[in-house]
Every structure is written in structure tokens, then in C-alpha cells.
Protein backbone atom coordinates (compact mmCIF):
# COMPACT_ATOMS: atom_id res chain seq x y z
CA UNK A 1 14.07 -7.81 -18.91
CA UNK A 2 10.03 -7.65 -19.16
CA UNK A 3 7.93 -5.44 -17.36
CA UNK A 4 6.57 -7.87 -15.69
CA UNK A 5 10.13 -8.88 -14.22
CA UNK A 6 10.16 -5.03 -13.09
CA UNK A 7 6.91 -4.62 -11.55
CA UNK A 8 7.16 -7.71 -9.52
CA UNK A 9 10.99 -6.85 -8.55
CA UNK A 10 9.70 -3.41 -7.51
CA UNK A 11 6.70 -4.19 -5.33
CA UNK A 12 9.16 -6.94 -3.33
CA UNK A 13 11.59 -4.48 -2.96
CA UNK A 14 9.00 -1.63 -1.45
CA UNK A 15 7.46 -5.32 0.62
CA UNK A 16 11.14 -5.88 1.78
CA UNK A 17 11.79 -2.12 2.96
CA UNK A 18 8.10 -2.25 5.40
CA UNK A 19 8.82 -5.26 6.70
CA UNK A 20 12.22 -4.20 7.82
CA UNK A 21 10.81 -0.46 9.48
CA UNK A 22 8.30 -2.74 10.97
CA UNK A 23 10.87 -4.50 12.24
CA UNK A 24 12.34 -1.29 14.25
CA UNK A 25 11.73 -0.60 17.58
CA UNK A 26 10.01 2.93 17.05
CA UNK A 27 6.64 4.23 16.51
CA UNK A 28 7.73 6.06 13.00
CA UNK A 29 9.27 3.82 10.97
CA UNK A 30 6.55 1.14 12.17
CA UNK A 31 3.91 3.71 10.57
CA UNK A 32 6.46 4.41 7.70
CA UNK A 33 6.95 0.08 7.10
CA UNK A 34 2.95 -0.50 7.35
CA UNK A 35 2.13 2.54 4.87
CA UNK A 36 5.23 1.21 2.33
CA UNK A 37 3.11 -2.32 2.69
CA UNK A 38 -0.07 -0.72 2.02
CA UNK A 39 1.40 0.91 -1.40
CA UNK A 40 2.64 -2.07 -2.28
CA UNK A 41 -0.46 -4.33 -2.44
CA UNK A 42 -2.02 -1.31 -4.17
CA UNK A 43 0.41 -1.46 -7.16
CA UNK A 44 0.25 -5.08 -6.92
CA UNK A 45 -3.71 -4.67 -6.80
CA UNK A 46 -3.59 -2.78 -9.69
CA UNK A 47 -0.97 -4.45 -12.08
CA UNK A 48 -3.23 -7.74 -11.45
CA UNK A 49 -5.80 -5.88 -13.78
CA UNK A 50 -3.29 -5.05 -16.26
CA UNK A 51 -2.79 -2.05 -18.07
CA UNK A 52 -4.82 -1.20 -21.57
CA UNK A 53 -4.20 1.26 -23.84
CA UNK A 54 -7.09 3.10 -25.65
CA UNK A 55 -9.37 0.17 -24.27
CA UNK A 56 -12.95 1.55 -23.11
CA UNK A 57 -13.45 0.19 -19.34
CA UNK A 58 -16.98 -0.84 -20.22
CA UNK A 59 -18.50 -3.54 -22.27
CA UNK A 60 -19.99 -2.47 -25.72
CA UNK A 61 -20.55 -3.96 -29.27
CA UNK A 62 -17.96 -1.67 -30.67
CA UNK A 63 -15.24 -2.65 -28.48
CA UNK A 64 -13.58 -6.24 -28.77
CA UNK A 65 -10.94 -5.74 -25.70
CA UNK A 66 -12.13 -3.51 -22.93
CA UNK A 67 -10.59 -2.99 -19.64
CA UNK A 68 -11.68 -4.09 -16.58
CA UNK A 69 -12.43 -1.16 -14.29
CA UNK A 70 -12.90 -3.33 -10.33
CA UNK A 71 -8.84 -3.28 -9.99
CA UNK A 72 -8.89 0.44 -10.38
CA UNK A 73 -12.21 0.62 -8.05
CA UNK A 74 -10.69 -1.17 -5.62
CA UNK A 75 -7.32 0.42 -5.59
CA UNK A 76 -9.51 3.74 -5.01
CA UNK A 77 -11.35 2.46 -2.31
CA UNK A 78 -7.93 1.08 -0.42
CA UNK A 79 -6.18 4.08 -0.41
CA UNK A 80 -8.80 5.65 1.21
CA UNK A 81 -9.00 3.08 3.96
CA UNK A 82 -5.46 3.11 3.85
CA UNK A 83 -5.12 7.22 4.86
CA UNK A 84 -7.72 6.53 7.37
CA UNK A 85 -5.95 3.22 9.10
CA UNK A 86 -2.78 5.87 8.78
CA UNK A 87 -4.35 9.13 10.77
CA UNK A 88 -5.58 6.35 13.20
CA UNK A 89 -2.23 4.32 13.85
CA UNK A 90 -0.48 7.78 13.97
CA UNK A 91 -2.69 8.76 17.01
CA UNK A 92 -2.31 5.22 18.97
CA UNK A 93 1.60 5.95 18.28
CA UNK A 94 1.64 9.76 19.86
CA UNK A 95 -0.75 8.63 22.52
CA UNK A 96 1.27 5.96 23.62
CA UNK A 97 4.29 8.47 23.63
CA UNK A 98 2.72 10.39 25.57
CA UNK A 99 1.52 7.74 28.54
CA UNK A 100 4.31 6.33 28.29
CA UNK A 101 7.20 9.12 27.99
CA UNK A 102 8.98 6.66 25.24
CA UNK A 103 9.50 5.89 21.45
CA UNK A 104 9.69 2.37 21.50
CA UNK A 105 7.03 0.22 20.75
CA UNK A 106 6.97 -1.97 23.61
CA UNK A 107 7.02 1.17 26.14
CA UNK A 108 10.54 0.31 27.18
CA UNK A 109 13.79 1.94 26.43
């Protein structure tokens, strides 16, 4: 088995386990399944720009391989947006809860 095989089989896997909480008729595991989705097109984000060793991640005359340094940028800059679109889906859930006096998702029990 490569670890190629092993990456992609892992990042399906975490892709197969959100879709299914999204899938669930409660606020939590809808927040769990969309944060599970998020880490997953981070890893996938990131193994896209694969992984050097003892490469520099900028360009010089020295260096014939270097690494390329947007995937990791990138990565960086989802996570935050991630932890924000978290805090903020979090909130919609518990104010919904509370208007509506139910779990679910659609408002009904």
C-alpha cells in the first residue's frame, strides 16, 4: 500500500463520516459533520502540495527542489475561516434551540 492509497482512503473516510452527521436530524452532529468536512479538504488542501523533506520553501540558486509554500498558506488561512464559520453556525444552532424549544433541525420533533 502507498501513501498515497492512505491519504486518499483517510480523507474519504473523515468525507464519509460529515456527510453522514450532516445527515442527522440535530443541531450537533450537523456542526460536528460540517467541521469533519472542513478538516478534510484541509488535509486534502495540503497533501495536493506534497510533502518535502529538507526542501527550502523559497526559490534560490542553491536549492534545485524547493517547496511550494501557497498549500500551507492557504491551509492557514482556512482554518481560520473555518473556526470562525464554526463559532457562527454554533450560535444559529443554540438560537434556534432556543426560539424554537427543539433539537432538530427543521424545528420539529
Amino acid at each position: 500500500m502507498t501513501m498515497e492509497f492512505l491519504v486518499a482512503t483517510g480523507i474519504g473516510w473523515v468525507v464519509a463520516v460529515g456527510i453522514y452527521l450532516l445527515l442527522r436530524g440535530r443541531t450537533f452532529p450537523v456542526v460536528l459533520g460540517l467541521t469533519l468536512i472542513g478538516y478534510a479538504v484541509n488535509v486534502f488542501i495540503f497533501a495536493m502540495g506534497r510533502l518535502w523533506a529538507g526542501a527550502p520553501p523559497i526559490l534560490s540558486a542553491a536549492a534545485a527542489e524547493f517547496a511550494d509554500p501557497l498549500p500551507q498558506a492557504l491551509v492557514l488561512t482556512a482554518i481560520v475561516i473555518g473556526f470562525a464559520t464554526t463559532g457562527f453556525v454554533i450560535e444559529l444552532a443554540l438560537r434556534s434551540r432556543h426560539e424554537n424549544d427543539s433539537d432538530q433541525v427543521d424545528g420539529k420533533e
